[in-house]
Protein backbone atom coordinates (compact mmCIF):
# COMPACT_ATOMS: atom_id res chain seq x y z
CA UNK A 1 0.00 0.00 0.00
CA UNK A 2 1.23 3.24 -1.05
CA UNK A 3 0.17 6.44 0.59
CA UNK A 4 1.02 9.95 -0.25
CA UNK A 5 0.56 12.65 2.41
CA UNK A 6 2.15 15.50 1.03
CA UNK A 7 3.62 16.91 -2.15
CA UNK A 8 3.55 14.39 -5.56
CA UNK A 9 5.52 10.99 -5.51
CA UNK A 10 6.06 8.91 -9.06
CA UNK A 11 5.31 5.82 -9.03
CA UNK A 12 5.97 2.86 -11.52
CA UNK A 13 3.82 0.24 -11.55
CA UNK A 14 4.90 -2.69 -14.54
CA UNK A 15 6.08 -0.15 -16.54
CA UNK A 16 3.23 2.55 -16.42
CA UNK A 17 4.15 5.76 -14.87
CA UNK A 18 1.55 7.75 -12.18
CA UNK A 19 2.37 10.70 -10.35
CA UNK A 20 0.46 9.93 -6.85
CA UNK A 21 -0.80 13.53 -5.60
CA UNK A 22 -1.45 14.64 -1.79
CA UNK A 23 -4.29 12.08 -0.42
CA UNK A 24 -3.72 9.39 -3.03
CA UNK A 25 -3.51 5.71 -2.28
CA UNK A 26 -2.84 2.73 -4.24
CA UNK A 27 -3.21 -1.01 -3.11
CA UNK A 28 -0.45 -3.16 -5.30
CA UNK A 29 -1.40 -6.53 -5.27
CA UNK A 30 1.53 -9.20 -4.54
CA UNK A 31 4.32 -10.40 -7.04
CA UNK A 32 3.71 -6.89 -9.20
CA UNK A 33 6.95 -4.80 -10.13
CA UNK A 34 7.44 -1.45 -8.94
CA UNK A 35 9.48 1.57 -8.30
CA UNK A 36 9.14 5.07 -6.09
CA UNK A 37 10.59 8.25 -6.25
CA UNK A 38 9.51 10.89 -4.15
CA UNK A 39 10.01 15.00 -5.21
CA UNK A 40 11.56 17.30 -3.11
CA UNK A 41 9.44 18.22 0.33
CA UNK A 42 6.70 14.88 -0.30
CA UNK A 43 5.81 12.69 2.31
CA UNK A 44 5.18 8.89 1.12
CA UNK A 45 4.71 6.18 3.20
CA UNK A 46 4.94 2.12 2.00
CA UNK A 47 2.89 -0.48 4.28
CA UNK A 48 3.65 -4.21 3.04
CA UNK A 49 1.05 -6.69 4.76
CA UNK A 50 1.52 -10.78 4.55
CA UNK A 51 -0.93 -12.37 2.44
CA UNK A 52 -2.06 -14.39 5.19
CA UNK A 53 -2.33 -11.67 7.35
CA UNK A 54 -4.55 -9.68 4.77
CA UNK A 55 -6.69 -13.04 4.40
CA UNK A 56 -7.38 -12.90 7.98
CA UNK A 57 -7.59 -9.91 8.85
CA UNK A 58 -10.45 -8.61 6.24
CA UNK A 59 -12.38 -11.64 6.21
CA UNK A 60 -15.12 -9.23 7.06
CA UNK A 61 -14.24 -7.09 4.08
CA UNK A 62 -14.13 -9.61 1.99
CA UNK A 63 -17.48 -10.57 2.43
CA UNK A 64 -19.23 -6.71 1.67
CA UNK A 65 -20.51 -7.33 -1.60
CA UNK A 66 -18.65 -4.83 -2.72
CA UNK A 67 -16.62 -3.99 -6.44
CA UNK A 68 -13.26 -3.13 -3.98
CA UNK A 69 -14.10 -6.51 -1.94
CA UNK A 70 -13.87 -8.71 -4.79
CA UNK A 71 -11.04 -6.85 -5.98
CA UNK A 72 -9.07 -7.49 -2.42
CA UNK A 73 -10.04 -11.13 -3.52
CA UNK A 74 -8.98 -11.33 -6.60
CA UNK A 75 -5.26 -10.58 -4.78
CA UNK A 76 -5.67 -12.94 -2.74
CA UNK A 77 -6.48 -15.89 -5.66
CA UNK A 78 -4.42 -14.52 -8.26
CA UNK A 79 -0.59 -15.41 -8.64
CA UNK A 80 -0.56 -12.86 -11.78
CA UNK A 81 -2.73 -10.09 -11.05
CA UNK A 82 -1.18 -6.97 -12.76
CA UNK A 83 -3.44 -4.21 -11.68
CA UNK A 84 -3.38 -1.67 -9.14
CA UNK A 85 -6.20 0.24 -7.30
CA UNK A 86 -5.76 3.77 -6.33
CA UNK A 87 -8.42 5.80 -4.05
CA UNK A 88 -8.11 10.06 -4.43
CA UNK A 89 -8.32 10.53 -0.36
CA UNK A 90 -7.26 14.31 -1.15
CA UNK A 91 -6.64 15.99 2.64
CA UNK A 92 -7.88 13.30 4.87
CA UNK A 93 -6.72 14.33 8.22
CA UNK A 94 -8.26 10.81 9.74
CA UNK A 95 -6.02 8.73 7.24
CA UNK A 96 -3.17 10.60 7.72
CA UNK A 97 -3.60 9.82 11.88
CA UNK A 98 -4.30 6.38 10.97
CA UNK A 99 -1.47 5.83 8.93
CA UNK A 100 1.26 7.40 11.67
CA UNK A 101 -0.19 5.37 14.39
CA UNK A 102 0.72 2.57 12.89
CA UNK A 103 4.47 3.76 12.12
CA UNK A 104 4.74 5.03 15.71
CA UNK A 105 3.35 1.18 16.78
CA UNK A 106 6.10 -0.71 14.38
CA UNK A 107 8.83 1.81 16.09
CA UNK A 108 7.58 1.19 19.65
CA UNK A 109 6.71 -2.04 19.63
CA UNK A 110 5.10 -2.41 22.78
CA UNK A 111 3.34 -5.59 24.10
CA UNK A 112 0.58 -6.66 21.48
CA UNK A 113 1.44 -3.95 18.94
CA UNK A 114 0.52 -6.34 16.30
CA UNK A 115 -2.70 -7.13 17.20
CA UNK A 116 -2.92 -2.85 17.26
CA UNK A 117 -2.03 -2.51 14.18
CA UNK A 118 -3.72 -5.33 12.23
CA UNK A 119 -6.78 -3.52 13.86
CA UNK A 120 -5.22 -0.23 12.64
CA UNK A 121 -4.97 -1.28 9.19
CA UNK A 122 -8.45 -2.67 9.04
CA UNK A 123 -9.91 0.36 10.44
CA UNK A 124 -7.93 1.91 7.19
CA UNK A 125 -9.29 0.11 4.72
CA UNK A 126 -13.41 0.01 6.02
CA UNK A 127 -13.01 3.82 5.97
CA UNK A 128 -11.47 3.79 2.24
CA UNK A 129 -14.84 1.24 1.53
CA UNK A 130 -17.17 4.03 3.49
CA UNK A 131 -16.11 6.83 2.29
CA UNK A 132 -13.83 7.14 -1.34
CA UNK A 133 -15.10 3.47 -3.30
CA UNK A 134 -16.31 5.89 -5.81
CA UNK A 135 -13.01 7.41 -6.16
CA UNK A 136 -11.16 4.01 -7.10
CA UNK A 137 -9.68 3.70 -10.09
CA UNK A 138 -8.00 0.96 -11.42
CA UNK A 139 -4.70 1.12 -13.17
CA UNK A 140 -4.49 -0.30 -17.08
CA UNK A 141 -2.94 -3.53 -16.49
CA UNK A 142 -2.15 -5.86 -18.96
CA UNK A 143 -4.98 -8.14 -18.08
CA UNK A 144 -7.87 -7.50 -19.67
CA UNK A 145 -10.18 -10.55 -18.65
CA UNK A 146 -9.12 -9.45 -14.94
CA UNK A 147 -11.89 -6.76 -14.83
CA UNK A 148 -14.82 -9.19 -15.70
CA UNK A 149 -13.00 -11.55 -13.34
CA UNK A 150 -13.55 -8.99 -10.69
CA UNK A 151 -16.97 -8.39 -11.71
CA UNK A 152 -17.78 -12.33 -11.59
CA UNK A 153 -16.48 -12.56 -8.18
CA UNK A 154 -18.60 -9.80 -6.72
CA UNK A 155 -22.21 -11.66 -8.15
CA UNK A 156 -20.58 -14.79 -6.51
CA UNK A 157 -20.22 -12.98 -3.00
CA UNK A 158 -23.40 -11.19 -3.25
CA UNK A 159 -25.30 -14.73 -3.92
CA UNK A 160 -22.99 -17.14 -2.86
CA UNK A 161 -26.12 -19.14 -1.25
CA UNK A 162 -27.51 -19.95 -4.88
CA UNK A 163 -24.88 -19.29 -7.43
CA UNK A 164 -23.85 -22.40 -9.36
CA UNK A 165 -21.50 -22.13 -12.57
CA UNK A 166 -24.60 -22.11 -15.12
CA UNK A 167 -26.98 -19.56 -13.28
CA UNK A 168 -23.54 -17.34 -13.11
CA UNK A 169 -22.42 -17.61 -16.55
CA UNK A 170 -26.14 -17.51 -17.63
CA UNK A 171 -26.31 -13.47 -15.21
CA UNK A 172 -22.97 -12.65 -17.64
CA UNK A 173 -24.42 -14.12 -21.10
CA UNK A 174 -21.41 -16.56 -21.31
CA UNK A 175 -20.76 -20.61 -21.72
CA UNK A 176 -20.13 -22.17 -18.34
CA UNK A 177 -17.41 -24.16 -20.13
CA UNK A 178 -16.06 -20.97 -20.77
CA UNK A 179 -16.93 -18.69 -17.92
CA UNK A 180 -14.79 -22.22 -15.91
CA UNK A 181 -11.88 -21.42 -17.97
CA UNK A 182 -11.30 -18.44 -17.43
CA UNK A 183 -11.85 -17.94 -13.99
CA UNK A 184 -9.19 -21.09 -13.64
CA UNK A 185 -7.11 -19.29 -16.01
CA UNK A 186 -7.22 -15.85 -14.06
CA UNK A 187 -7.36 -16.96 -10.32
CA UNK A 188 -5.50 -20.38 -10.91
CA UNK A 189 -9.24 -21.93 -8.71
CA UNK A 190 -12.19 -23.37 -10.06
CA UNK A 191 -15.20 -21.92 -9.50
CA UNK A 192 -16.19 -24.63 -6.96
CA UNK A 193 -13.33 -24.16 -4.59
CA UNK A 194 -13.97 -20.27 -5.05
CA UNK A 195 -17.46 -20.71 -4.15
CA UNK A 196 -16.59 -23.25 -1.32
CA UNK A 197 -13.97 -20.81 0.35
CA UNK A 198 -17.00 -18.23 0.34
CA UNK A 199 -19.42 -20.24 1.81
CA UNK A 200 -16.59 -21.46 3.98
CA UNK A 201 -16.52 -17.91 5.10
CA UNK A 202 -19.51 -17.11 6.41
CA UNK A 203 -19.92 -20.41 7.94
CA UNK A 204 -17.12 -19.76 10.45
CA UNK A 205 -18.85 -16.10 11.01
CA UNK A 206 -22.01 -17.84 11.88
CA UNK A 207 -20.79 -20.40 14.12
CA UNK A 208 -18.78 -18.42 16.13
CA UNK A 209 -21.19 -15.07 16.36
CA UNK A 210 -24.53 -16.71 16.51
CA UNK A 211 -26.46 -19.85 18.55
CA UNK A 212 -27.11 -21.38 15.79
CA UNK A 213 -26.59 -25.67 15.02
CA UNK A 214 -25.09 -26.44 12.27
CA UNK A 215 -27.50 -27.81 10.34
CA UNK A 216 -28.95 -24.33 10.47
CA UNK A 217 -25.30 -22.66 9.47
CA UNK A 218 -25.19 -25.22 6.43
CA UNK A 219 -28.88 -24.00 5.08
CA UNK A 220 -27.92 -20.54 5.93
CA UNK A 221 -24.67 -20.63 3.39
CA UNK A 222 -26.66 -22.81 0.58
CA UNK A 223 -25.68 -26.44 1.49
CA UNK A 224 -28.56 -28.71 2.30
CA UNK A 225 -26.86 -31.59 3.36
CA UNK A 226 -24.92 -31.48 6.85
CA UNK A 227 -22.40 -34.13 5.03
CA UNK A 228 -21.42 -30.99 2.63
């Protein structure tokens, strides 16, 4: 994650050139080459997160319904996802705080810093969702099928409880033969085990926020049998 807090910063993402202004932020996904350089009197700060952090930590995020949730998931399935988000934050005093807690909790490190700043960071990215989604823009990777991929996984976490591969590809006027390759081809998962870590998902919400058995959790996430 790449935040700039004052002045411009150029940034280099596989080969594309942006000049990041005052309040912009841009979420690289893993494996993706790039380079900073910051101009005289600009203030950029870098915040690398483990992928299995990031998994565990939004699991709530990832479960919004949302175009910027099923783009966090898409990093998360995707060994060769090229393209980056960026959110125009312009003078957000509250990010800015945000952000410099968490350096002054990595310098400290006091007892349990991590846990403060995993709760830090999500606290950073709900108030990106709340407040500047309609400010994203994506950057113009070279992976073209990677926006309808992003697309496909937000119907599948907004009706994970009914989707199967035909009524999907049916919503998106494609071939379920067709719609399964490419979603194998893009996230390197079929659209079962996608569908299966979702349900998976709100399964363990259920069962560890609510009463109820799990026969009840199973009907809740669109599995009829218990033996699912």
């Amino acid at each position: 994650i790449v935040c700039t807090l004052k002045g411009k910063c150029m940034h280099l993402v596989e080969g594309t050139t942006v000049w990041m202004q005052q309040g912009d932020i841009t979420v690289i996904p893993p494996n993706v080459k790039h380079y900073l350089r910051a101009e005289p009197e600009s203030v950029t700060l870098t915040i690398k997160t483990r992928k299995t952090t990031f998994d565990s930590a939004f699991s709530s995020l990832l479960r919004s319904g949302t175009v910027l949730s099923a783009y966090f998931a898409q990093t998360l399935y995707s060994t060769h996802y090229k393209n980056s988000l960026t959110f125009h934050c312009k003078q957000d005093t509250f990010i800015a705080e945000l952000l410099f807690y968490m350096l002054i909790q990595e310098n400290e490190r006091k007892n349990h810093y991590g846990n403060v700043i995993d709760g830090l960071v999500t606290a950073f990215f709900s108030y990106l969702v709340q407040n500047y989604e309609e400010t994203a823009e994506f950057s113009s990777g070279d992976n073209a099928n990677n926006e309808r991929i992003i697309e496909i996984e937000n119907y599948i976490r907004q009706n994970y409880k009914t989707s199967t591969l035909t009524s999907v590809a049916h919503h998106f006027y494609l071939n379920p033969s067709y719609l399964s390759t490419i979603i194998k081809k893009q996230t390197g998962y079929t659209f079962s085990s996608i569908l299966h870590q979702i349900r998976m998902e709100h399964a363990a919400q259920l069962l560890a926020d609510t009463n109820l058995k799990v026969d009840q959790v199973c009907e809740n996430v669109g599995y009829h049998d218990t033996t699912q």
